[in-house]
Every structure is written in C-alpha cells, then in structure tokens.
Protein backbone atom coordinates (compact mmCIF):
# COMPACT_ATOMS: atom_id res chain seq x y z
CA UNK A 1 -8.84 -21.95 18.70
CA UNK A 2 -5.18 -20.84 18.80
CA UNK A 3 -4.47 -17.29 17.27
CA UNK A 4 -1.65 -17.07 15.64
CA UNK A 5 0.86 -13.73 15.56
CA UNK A 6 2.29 -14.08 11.79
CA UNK A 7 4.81 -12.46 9.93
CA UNK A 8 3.72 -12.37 6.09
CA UNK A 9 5.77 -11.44 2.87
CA UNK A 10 7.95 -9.26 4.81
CA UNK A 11 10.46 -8.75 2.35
CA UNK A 12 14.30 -7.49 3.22
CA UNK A 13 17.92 -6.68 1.41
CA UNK A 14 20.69 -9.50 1.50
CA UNK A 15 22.48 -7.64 4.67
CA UNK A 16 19.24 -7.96 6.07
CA UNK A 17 17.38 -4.79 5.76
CA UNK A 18 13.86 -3.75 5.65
CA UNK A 19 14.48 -0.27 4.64
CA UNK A 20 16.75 2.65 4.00
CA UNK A 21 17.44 6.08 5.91
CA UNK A 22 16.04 8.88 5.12
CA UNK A 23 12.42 8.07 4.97
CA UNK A 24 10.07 10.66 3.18
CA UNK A 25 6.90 11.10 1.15
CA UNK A 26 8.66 10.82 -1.45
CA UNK A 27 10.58 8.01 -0.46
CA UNK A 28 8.26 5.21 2.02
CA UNK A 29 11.71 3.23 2.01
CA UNK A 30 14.54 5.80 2.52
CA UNK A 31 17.65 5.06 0.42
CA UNK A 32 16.26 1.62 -0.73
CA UNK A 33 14.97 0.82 -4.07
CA UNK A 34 11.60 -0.41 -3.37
CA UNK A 35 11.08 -1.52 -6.89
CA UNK A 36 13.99 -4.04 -6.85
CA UNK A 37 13.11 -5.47 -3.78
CA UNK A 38 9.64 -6.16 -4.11
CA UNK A 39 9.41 -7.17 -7.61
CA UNK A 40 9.01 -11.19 -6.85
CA UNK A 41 5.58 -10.31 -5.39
CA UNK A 42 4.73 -7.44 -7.42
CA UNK A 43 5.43 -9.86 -10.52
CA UNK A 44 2.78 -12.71 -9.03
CA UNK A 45 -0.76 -13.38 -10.41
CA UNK A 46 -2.37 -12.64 -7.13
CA UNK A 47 -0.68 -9.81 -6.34
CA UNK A 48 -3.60 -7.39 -5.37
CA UNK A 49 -2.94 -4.30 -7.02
CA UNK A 50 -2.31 -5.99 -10.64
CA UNK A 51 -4.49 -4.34 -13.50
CA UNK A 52 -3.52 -6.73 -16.14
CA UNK A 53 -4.27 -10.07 -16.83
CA UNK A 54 -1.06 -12.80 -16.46
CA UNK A 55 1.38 -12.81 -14.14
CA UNK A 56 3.73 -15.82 -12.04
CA UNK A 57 2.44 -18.82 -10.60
CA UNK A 58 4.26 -21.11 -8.57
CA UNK A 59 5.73 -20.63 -4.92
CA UNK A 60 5.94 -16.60 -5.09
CA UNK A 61 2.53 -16.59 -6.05
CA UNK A 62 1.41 -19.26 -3.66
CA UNK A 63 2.75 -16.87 -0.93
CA UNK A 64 1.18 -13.82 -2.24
CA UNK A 65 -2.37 -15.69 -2.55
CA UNK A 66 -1.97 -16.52 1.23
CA UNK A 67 -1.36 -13.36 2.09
CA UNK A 68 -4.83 -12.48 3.45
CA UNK A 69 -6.07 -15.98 4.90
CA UNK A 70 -7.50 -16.14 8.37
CA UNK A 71 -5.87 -12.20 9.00
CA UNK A 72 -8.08 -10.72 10.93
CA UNK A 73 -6.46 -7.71 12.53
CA UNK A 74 -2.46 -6.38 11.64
CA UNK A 75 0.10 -4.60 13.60
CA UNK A 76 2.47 -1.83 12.26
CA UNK A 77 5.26 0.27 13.24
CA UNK A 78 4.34 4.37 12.97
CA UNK A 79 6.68 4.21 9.96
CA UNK A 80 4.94 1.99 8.23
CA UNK A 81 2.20 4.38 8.30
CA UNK A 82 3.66 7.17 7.28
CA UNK A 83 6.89 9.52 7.13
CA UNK A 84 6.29 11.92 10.22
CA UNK A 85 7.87 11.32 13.30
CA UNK A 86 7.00 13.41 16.44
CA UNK A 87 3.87 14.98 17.61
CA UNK A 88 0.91 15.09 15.09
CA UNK A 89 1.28 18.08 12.89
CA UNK A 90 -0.68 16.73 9.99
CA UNK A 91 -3.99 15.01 10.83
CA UNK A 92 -5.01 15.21 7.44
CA UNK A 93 -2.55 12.19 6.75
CA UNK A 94 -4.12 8.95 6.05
CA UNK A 95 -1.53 6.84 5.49
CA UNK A 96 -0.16 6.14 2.15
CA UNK A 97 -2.67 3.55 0.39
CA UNK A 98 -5.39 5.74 -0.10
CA UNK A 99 -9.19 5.33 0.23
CA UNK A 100 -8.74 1.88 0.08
CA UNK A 101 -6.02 0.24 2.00
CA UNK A 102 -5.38 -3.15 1.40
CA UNK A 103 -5.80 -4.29 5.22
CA UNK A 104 -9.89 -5.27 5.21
CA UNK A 105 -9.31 -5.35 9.06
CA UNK A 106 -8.65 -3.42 12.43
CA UNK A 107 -4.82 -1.91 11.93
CA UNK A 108 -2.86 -0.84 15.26
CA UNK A 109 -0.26 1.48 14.61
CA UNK A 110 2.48 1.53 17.45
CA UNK A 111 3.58 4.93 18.14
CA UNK A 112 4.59 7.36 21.14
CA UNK A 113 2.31 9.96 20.13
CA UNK A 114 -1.30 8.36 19.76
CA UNK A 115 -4.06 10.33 17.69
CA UNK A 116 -7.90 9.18 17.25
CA UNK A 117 -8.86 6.67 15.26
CA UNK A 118 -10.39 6.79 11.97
CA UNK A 119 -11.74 4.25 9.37
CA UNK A 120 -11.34 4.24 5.43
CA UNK A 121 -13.39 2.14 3.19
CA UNK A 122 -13.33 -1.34 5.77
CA UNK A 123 -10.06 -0.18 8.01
CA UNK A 124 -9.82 1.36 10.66
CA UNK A 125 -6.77 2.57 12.41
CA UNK A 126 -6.22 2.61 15.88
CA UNK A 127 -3.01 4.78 17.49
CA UNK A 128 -1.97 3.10 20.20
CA UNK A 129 1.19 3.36 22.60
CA UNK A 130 2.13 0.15 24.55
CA UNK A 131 4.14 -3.14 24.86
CA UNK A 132 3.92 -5.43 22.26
CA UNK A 133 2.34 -8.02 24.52
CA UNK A 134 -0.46 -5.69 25.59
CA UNK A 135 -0.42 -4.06 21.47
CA UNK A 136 -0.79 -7.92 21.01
CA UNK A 137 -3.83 -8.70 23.06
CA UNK A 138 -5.63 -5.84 21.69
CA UNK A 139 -5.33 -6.70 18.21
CA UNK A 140 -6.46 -10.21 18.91
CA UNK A 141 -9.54 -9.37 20.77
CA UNK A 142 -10.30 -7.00 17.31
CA UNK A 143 -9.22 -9.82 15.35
CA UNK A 144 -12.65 -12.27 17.29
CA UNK A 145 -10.52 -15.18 16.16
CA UNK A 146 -8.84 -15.32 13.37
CA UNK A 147 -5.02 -14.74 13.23
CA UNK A 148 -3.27 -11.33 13.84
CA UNK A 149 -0.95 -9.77 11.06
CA UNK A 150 2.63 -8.28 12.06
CA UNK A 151 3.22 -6.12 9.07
CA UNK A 152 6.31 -4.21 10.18
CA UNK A 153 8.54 -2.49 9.56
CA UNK A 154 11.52 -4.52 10.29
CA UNK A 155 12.34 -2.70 13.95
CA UNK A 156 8.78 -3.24 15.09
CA UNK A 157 9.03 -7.19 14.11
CA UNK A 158 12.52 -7.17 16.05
CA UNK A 159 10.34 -5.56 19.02
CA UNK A 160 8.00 -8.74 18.84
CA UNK A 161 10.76 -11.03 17.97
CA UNK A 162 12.66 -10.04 21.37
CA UNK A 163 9.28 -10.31 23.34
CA UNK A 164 8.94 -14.25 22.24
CA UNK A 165 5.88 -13.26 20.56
CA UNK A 166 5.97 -14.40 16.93
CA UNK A 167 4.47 -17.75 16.31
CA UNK A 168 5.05 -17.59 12.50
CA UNK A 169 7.66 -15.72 9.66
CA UNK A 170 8.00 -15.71 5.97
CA UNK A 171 10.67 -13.92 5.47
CA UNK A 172 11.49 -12.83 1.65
CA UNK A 173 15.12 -12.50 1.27
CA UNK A 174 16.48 -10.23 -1.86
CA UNK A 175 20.22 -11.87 -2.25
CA UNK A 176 21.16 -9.09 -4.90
CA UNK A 177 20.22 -6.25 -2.85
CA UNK A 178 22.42 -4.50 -0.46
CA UNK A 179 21.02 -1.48 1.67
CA UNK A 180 23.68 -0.74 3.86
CA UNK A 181 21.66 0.85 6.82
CA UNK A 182 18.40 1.61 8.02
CA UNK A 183 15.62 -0.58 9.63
CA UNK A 184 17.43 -4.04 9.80
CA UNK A 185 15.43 -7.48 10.18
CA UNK A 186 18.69 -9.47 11.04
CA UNK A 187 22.43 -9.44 10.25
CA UNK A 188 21.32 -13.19 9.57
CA UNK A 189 18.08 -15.52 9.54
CA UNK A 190 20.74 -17.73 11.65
CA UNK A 191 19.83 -15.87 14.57
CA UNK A 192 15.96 -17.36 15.18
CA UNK A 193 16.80 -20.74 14.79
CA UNK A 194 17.61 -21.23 18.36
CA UNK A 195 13.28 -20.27 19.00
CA UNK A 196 12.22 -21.81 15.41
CA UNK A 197 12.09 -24.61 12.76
CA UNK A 198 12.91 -23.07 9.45
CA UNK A 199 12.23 -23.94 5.87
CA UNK A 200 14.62 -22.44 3.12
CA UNK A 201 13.37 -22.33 -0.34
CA UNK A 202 15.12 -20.45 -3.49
CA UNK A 203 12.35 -19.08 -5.98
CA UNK A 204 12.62 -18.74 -9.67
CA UNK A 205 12.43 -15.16 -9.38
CA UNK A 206 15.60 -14.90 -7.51
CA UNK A 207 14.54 -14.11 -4.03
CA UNK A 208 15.35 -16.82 -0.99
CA UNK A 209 12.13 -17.35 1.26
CA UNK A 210 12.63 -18.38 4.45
CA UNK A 211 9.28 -20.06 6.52
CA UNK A 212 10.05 -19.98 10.13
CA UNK A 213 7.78 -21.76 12.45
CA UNK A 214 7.80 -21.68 16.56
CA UNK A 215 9.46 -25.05 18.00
C-alpha cells in the first residue's frame, strides 16, 4: 500500500504566510493573530479541543473531521515545537500542547541541534537532523503503513515542497489576513500547479481552501 506524505489544515495569511516574526512563548505565531486566522477550524464541530456542544458543519468541518484519518506518524519544523532556537538550554520544554498533544503518533521534529526523545501520554518525539527524504523514510517506517503527516511550519513544507516530496495539500487560505513577513507558504498557490491538480473551494466561513493533489 502507497503511503502518502500529506499536508493537512495548514492554514496561512492572504500574502501567503504561515506565521509572523518574532516568535515567543508568548507568541507561537510571532506578529500574527492566531485567533483570526484559525477561527474557520476552531469554529467546526469536530474541532478537537471544543468543550461545548454545537459548532459548523459543512466543508470546514468535513476537513477538520479528516484531520486524523490514516495519520500515522507527522513531521514538524523545530518551530513548530517550540520558541527556542539554538542549542538546548531548556530540556524541561515539552512542547506547547501539554500532557496531551493532539498527535496520537510518532512526531519528528527537524532541527540542527537534536536532543533525546521523550513520550507524553501516546507521542513521542523524536529530534532528528537530516534531509527531508531521509526525515521522510523514517517517519514512514514509524508510521507501519498508514500515511505520514507534514504539519509545518510553512518553511519546513517549502523544504518538502522543493524536494518533490508532497503527494497531498490542503491548504486553508485566510483572504482578510495580511502578515507581511515571517514564515511564508507561497507568494501564490499558482506556483504548485506546474507538479499538481488543484481544487479551489470558498467556505462559508470566509476562508479559500485549496486541495492540491500530485499529477
């Protein structure tokens, strides 16, 4: 069976960013305003952290829902993890979801300074510093099947995008937001369409998604 490299609800600005400068604890996206970029998913029924009853239905939700299916390892960039940059000074950071990230799999963090592994609730985190091809193969053989996650952030898609590794990309596009500068996705979706097919669907809740698939 094929295993797929897929990019999932990765959602970015209308000028094509992922996030911001100036990344810190305080701020996991810089300059950007999280809130307003993220709110077609956050606004879903399935969306996993929801504590009340209700929420959307339709294609947002659809998306959301599917967010999990057949995953069975993911791939981030170090800043996806966390703020620090450099050596290790701070072992003691976990990453920012708690006790109980929302991955359920083996995660591979790509980074220059590597650190040992360590597992929370049914994650584990593995450090590792390579090409994305070899990052690639390792996170498939964790994955023992199933289809591998590239969660981001938008430079460490770019890295896979340039190594003609992505098979699959939805692509959330927030029209009304404009970041400026930071970690940019694309100065526009226009770009992949030489490599993929690509569906272009407006939602109700304003943002554009765009469903790439490998020709």
């Amino acid at each position: 069976m094929t295993q797929l490299l897929k990019v999932q609800n990765f959602t970015v600005s209308g000028d094509g960013f992922g996030a911001g400068d100036g990344q810190s604890l305080e701020r996991p996206f810089g300059h950007a305003d999280p809130g307003t970029m993220f709110t077609w998913a956050g606004a879903t029924a399935s969306w996993p952290n929801r504590t009340e009853p209700g929420g959307s239905r339709g294609l947002d939700d659809y998306l959301t829902r599917d967010f999990a299916h057949n995953i069975g390892a993911e791939i981030m960039g170090r800043a996806k993890f966390g703020p620090q940059q450099g050596p290790w000074e701070d072992h003691e950071w976990r990453g920012w979801w708690g006790e109980e990230p929302p991955f359920h799999t083996p995660v591979f963090v790509m980074t220059h300074h590597t650190r040992p592994s360590f597992t929370l609730s049914d994650t584990t985190f593995h450090f590792v510093d390579g090409e994305p091809a070899a990052v690639l193969a390792a996170a498939k053989d964790a994955a023992r099947g199933k289809d591998v996650r590239l969660g981001g952030g938008a430079r460490t898609i770019r890295q896979f995008l340039d190594a003609d590794l992505v098979d699959t990309l939805h692509v959330a596009v927030a029209p009304s937001v404009k970041i400026g500068s930071g970690s940019r996705l694309w100065e526009s979706p226009d770009e992949l369409r030489d490599r993929f097919h690509v569906d272009v669907v407006p939602s109700r809740s304003g943002v554009i998604h765009h469903l790439f698939w490998r020709k």
